[in-house]
C-alpha atoms as a PDB file:
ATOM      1  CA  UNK A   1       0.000   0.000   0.000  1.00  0.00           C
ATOM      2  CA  UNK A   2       1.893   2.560  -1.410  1.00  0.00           C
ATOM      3  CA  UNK A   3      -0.890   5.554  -0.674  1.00  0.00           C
ATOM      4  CA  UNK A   4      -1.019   7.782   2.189  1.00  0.00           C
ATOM      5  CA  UNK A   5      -3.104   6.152   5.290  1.00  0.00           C
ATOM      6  CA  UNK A   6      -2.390   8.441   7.568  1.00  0.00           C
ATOM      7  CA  UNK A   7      -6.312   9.233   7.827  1.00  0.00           C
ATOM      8  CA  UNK A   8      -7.103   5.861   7.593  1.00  0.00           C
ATOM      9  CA  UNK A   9      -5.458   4.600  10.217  1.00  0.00           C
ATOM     10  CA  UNK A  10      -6.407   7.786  12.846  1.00  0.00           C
ATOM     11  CA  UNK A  11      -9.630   6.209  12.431  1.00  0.00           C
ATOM     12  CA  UNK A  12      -8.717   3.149  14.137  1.00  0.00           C
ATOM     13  CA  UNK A  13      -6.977   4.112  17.328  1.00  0.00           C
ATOM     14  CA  UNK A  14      -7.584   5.464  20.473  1.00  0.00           C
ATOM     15  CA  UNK A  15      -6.628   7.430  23.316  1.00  0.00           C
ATOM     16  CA  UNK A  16      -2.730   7.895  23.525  1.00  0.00           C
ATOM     17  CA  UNK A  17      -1.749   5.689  20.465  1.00  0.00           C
ATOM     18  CA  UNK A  18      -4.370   8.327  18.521  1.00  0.00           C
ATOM     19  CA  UNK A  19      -2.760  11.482  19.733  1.00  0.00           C
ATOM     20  CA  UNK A  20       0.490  10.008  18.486  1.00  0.00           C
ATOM     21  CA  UNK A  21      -0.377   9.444  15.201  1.00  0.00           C
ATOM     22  CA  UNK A  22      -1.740  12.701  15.068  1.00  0.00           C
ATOM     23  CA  UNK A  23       1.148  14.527  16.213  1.00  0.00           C
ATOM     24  CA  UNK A  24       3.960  12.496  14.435  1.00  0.00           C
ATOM     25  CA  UNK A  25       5.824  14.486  12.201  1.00  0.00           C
ATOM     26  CA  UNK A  26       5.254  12.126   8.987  1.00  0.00           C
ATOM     27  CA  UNK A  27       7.511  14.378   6.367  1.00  0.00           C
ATOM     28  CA  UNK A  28       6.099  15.675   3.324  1.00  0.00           C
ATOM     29  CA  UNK A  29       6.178  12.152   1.744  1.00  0.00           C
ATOM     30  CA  UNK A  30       3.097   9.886   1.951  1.00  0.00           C
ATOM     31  CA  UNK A  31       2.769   7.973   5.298  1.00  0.00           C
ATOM     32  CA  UNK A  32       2.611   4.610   4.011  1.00  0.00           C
ATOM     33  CA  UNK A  33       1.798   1.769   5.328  1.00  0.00           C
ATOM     34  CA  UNK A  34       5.843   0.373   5.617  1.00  0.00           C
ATOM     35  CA  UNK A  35       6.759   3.962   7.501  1.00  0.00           C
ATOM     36  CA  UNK A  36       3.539   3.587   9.818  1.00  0.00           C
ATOM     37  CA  UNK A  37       4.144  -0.079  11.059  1.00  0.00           C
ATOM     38  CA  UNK A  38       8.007   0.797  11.463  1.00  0.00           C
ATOM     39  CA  UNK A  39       7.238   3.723  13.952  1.00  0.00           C
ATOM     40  CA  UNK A  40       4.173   1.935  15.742  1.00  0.00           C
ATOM     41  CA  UNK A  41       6.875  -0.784  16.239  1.00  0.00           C
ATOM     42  CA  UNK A  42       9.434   1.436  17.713  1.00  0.00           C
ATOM     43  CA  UNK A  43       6.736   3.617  19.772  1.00  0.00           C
ATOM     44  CA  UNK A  44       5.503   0.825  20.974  1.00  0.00           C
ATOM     45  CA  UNK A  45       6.927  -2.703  20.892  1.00  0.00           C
ATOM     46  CA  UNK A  46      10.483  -3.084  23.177  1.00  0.00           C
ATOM     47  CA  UNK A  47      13.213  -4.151  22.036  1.00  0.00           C
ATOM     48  CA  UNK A  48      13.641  -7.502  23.765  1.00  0.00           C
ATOM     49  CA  UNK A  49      10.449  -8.429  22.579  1.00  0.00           C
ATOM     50  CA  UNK A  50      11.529  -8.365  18.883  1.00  0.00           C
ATOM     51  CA  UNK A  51      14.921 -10.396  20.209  1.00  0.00           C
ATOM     52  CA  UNK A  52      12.532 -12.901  21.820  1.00  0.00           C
ATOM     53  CA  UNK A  53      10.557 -13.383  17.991  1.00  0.00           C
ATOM     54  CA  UNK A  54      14.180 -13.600  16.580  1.00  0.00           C
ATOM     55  CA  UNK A  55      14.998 -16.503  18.593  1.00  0.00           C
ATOM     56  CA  UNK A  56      11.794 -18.250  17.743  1.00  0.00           C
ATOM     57  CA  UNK A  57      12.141 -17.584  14.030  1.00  0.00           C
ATOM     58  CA  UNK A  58      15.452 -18.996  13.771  1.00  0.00           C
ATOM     59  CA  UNK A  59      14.049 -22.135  15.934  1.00  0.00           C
ATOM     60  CA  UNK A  60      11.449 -22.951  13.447  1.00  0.00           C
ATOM     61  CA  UNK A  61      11.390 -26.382  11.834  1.00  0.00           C
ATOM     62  CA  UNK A  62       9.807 -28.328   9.448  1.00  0.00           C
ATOM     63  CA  UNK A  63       9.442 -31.755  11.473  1.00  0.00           C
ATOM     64  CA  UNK A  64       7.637 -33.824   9.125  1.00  0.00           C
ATOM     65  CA  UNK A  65       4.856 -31.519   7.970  1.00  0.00           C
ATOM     66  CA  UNK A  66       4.731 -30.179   5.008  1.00  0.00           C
ATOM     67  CA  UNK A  67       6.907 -27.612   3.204  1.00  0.00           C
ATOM     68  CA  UNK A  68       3.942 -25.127   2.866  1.00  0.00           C
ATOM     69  CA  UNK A  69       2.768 -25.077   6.195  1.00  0.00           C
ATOM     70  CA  UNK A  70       6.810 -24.588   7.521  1.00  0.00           C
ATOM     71  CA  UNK A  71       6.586 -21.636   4.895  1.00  0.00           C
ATOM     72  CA  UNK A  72       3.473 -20.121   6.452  1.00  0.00           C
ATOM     73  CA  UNK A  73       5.108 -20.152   9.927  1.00  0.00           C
ATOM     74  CA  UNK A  74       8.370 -18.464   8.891  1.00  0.00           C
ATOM     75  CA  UNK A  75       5.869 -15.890   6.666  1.00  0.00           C
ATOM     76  CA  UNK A  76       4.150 -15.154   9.489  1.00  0.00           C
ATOM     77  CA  UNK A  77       7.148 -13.764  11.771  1.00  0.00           C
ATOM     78  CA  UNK A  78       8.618 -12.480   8.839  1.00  0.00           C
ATOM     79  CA  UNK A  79       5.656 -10.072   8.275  1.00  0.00           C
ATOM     80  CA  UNK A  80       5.626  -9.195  12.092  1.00  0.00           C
ATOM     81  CA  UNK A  81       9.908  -8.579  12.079  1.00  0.00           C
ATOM     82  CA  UNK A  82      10.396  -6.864   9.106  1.00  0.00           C
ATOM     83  CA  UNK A  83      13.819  -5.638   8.081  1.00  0.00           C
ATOM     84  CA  UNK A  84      14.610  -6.914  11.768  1.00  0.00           C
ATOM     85  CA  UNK A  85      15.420  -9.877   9.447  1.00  0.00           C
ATOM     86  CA  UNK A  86      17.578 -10.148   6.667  1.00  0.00           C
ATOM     87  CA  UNK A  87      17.588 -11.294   3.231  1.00  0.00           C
ATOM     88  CA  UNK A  88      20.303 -13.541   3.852  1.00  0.00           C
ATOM     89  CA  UNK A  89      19.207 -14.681   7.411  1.00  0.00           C
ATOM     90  CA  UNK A  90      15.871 -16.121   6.042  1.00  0.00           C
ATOM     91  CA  UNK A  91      17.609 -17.710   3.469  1.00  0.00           C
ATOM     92  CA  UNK A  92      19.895 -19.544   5.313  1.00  0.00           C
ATOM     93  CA  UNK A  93      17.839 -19.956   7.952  1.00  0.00           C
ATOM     94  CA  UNK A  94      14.585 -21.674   5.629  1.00  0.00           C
ATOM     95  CA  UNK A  95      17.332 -23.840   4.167  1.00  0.00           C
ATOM     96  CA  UNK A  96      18.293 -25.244   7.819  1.00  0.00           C
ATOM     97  CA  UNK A  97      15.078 -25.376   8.850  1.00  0.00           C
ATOM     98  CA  UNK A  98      13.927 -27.943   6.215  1.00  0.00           C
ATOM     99  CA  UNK A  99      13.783 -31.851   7.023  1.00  0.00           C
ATOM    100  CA  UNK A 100      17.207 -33.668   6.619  1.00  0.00           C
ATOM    101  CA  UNK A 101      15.638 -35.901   3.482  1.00  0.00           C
ATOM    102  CA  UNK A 102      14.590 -32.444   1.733  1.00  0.00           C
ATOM    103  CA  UNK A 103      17.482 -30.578   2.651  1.00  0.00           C
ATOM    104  CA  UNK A 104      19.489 -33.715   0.361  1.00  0.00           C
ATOM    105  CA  UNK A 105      17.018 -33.621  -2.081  1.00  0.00           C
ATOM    106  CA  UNK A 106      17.441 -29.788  -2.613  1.00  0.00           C
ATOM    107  CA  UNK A 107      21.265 -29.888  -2.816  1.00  0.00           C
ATOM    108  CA  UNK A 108      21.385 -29.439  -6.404  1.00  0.00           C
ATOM    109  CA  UNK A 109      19.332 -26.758  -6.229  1.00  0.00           C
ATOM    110  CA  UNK A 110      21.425 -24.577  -3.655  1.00  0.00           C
ATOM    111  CA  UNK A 111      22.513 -21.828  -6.359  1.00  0.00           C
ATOM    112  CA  UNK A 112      18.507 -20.716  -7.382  1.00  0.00           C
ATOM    113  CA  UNK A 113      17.347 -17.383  -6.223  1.00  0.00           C
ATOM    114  CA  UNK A 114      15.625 -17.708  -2.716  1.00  0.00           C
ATOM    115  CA  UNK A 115      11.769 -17.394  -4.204  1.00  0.00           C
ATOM    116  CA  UNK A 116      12.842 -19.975  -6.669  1.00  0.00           C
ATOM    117  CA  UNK A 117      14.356 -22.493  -4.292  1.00  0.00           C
ATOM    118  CA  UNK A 118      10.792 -22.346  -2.294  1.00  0.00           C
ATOM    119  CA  UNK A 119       9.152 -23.122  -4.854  1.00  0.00           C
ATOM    120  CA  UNK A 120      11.202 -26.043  -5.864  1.00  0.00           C
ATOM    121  CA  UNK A 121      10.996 -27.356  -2.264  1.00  0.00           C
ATOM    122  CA  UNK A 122       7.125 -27.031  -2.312  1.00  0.00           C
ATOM    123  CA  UNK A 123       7.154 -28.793  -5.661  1.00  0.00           C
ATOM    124  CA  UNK A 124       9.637 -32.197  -4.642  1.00  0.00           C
ATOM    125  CA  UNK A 125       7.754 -32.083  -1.047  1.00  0.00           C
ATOM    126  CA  UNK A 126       4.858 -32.703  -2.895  1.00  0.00           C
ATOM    127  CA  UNK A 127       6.299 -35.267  -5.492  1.00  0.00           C
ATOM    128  CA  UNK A 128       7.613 -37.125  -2.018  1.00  0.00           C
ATOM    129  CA  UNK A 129       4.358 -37.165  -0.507  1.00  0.00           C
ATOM    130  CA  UNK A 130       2.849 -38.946  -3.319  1.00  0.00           C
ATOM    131  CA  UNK A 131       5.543 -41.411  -3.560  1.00  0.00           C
ATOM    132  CA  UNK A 132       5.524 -42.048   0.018  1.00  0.00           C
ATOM    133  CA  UNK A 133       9.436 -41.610   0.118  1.00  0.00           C
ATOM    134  CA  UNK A 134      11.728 -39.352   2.323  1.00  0.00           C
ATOM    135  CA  UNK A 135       9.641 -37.477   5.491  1.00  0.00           C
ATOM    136  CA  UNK A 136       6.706 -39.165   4.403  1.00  0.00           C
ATOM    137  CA  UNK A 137       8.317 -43.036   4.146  1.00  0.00           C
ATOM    138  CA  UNK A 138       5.664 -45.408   6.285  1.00  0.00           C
ATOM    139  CA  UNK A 139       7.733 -47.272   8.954  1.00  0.00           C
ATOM    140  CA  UNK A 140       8.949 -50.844   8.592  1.00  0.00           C
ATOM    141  CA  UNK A 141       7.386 -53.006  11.066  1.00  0.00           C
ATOM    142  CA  UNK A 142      10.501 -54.574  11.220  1.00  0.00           C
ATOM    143  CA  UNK A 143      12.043 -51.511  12.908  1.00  0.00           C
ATOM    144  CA  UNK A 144       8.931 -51.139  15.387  1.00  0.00           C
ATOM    145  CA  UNK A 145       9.545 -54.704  15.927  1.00  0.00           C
ATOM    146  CA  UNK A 146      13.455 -54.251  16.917  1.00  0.00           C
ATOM    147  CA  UNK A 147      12.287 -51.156  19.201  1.00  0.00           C
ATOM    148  CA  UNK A 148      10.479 -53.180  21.493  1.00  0.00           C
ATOM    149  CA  UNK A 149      12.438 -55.709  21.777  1.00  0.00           C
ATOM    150  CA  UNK A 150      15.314 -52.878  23.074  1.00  0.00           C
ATOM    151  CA  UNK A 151      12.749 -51.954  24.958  1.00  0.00           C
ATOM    152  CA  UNK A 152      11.714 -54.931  26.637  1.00  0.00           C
ATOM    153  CA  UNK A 153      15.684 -56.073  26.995  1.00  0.00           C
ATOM    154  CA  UNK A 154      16.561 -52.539  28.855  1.00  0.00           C
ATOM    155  CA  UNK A 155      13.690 -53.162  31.012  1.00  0.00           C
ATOM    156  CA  UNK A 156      14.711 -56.587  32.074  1.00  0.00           C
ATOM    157  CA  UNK A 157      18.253 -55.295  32.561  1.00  0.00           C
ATOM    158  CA  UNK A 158      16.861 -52.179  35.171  1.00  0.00           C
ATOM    159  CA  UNK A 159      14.954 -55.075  36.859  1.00  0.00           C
ATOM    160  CA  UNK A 160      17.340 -58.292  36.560  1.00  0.00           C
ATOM    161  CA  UNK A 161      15.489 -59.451  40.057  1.00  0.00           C
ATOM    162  CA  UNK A 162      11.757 -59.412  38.407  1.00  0.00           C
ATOM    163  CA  UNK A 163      11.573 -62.691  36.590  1.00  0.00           C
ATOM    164  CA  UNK A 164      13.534 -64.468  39.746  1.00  0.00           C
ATOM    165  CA  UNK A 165      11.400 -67.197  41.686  1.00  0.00           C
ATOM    166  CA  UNK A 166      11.232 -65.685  45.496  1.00  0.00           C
ATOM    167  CA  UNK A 167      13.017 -68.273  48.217  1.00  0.00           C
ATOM    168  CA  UNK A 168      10.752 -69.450  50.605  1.00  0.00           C
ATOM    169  CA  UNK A 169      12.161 -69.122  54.143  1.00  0.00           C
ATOM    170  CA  UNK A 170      12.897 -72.141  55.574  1.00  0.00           C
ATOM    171  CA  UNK A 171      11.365 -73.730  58.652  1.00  0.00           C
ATOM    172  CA  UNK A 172      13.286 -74.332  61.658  1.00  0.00           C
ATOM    173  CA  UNK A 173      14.125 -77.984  62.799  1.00  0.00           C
ATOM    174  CA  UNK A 174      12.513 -79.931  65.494  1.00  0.00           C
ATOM    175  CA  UNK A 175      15.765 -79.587  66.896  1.00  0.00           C
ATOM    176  CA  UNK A 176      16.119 -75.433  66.458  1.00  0.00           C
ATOM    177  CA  UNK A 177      12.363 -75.203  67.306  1.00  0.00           C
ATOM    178  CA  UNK A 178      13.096 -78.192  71.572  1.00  0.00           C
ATOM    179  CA  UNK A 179      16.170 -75.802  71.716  1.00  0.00           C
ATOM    180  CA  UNK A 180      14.714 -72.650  71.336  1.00  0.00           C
ATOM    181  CA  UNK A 181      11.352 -73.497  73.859  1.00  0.00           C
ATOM    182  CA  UNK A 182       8.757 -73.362  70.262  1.00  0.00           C
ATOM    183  CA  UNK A 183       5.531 -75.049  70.550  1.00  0.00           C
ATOM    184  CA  UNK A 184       5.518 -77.602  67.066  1.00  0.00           C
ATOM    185  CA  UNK A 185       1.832 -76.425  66.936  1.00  0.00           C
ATOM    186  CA  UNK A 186       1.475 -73.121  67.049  1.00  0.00           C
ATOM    187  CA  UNK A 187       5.372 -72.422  65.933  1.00  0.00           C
ATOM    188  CA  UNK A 188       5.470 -69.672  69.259  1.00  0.00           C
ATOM    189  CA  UNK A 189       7.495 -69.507  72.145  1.00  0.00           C
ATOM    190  CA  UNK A 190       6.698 -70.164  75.991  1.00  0.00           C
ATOM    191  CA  UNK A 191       5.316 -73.403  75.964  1.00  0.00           C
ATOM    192  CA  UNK A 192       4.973 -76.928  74.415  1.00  0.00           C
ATOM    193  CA  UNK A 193       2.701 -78.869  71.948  1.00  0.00           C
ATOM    194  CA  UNK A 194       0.598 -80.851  74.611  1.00  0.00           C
ATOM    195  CA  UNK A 195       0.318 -77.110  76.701  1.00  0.00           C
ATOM    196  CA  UNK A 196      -0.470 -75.411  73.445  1.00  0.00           C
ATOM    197  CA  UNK A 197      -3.602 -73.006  73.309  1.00  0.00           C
ATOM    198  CA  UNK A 198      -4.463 -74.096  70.146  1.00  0.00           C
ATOM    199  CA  UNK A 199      -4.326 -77.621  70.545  1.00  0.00           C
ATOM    200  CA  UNK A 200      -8.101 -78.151  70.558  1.00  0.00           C
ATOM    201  CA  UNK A 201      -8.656 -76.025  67.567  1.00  0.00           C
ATOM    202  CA  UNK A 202      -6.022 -77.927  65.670  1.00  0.00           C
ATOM    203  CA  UNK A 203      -7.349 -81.053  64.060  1.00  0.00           C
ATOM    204  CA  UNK A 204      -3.335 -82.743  64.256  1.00  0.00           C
ATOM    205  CA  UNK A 205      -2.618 -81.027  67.597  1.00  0.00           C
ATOM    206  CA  UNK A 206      -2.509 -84.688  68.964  1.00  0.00           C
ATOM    207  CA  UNK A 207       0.187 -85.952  66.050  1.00  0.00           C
ATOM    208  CA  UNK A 208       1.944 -83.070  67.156  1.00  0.00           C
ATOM    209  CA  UNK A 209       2.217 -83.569  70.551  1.00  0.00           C
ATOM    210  CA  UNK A 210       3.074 -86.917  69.992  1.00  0.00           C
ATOM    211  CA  UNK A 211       6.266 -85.738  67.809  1.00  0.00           C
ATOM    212  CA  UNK A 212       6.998 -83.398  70.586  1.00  0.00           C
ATOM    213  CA  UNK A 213       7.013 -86.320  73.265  1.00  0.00           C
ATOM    214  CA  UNK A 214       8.825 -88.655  70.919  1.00  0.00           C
ATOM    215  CA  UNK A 215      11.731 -86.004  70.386  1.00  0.00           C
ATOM    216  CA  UNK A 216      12.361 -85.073  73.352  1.00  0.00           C
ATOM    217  CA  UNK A 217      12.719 -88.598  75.024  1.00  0.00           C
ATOM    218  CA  UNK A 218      15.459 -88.999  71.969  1.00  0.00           C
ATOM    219  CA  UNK A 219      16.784 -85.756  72.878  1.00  0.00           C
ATOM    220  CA  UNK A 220      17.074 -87.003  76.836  1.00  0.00           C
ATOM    221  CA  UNK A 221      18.247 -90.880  75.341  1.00  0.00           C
ATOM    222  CA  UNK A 222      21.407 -88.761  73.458  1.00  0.00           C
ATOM    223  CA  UNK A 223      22.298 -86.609  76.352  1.00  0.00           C
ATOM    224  CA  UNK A 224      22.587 -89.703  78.951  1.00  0.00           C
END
């Protein structure tokens, strides 16, 4: 918009950003569009903030969508930057922003002006995406296949104790149990089988007892 908007635009603001628009001293050339969104950006956008959309320009990449929609992003904060960015900054940056498989399909067209070499990547993103080749290659099952199995390995490996049968703890001897004063019912201390509360609950409380009486006469045989 190469006319003068300088009316245009008055009709559009308010309060402080209207009185300075009206009080701007625009020159005696028109006040076009270009000179009125460089001075609204220096009245009022700071300076870090146009750092901060620098930093996210230059982060943009293409992942694997496609080559038009990576475009559109990079447009976008082009528009808002301005001459913030320069000709040779978007070039080189669009270039190392595209995918790895376009950025080798597009080697041998390195030397074409910038609009050209957009177009060309818009064009062979395209052809890829109908081939199914490059980005836009399905994935072998084969690979998916291989991943789990890492998977499943590294697990095992941070847990080598999870597929291991648990020991079961092993019973004292009739021996441990005389020596130690434990009932051979009720496996607790302070009395015997035949003294044992649970004797009557116990449907072999009587075997038991018997055991008791029969190991402990051997016991008293051995020690005479």
């Amino acid at each position: 918009m190469k006319k003068d908007i300088a009316k245009y635009v008055l009709g559009f603001l308010d309060g402080f950003a209207y009185k300075w628009l009206e009080t701007l001293d625009k020159g005696d050339k028109f006040f076009t569009w270009r000179r009125f969104e460089r001075k609204f950006h220096e009245k009022f956008i700071p300076p870090e903030h146009f750092q901060i959309a620098i930093d996210k320009y230059l982060a943009i990449r293409q992942g694997k969508r496609p080559v038009k929609e990576y475009m559109v992003e990079k447009e976008m904060l082009e528009n808002t930057l301005g001459n913030r960015i320069h000709f040779d900054l978007r070039e080189s940056s669009f270039q190392r922003g595209l995918h790895e498989e376009m950025r080798k399909a597009m080697v041998l067209f390195r030397d074409l002006p910038f609009k050209e070499y957009k177009r060309k990547a818009e064009i062979i993103d395209r052809d890829m995406k109908e081939r199914k080749v490059g980005l836009y290659a399905p994935e072998h099952s084969d690979s998916r296949k291989s991943k789990q199995s890492k998977s499943s390995s590294a697990t095992k490996s941070e847990n080598p104790n999870t597929n291991k049968p648990t020991k079961k703890k092993e019973e004292p001897t009739h021996y441990q149990m005389r020596k130690e004063g434990i009932c051979f019912t009720c496996k607790e201390k302070g009395h015997v089988a035949r003294d044992c509360p649970q004797k009557k609950a116990s449907p072999d409380s009587n075997t038991t007892s018997e055991e008791e009486e029969e190991f402990s006469s051997r016991g008293e045989d051995v020690g005479n």
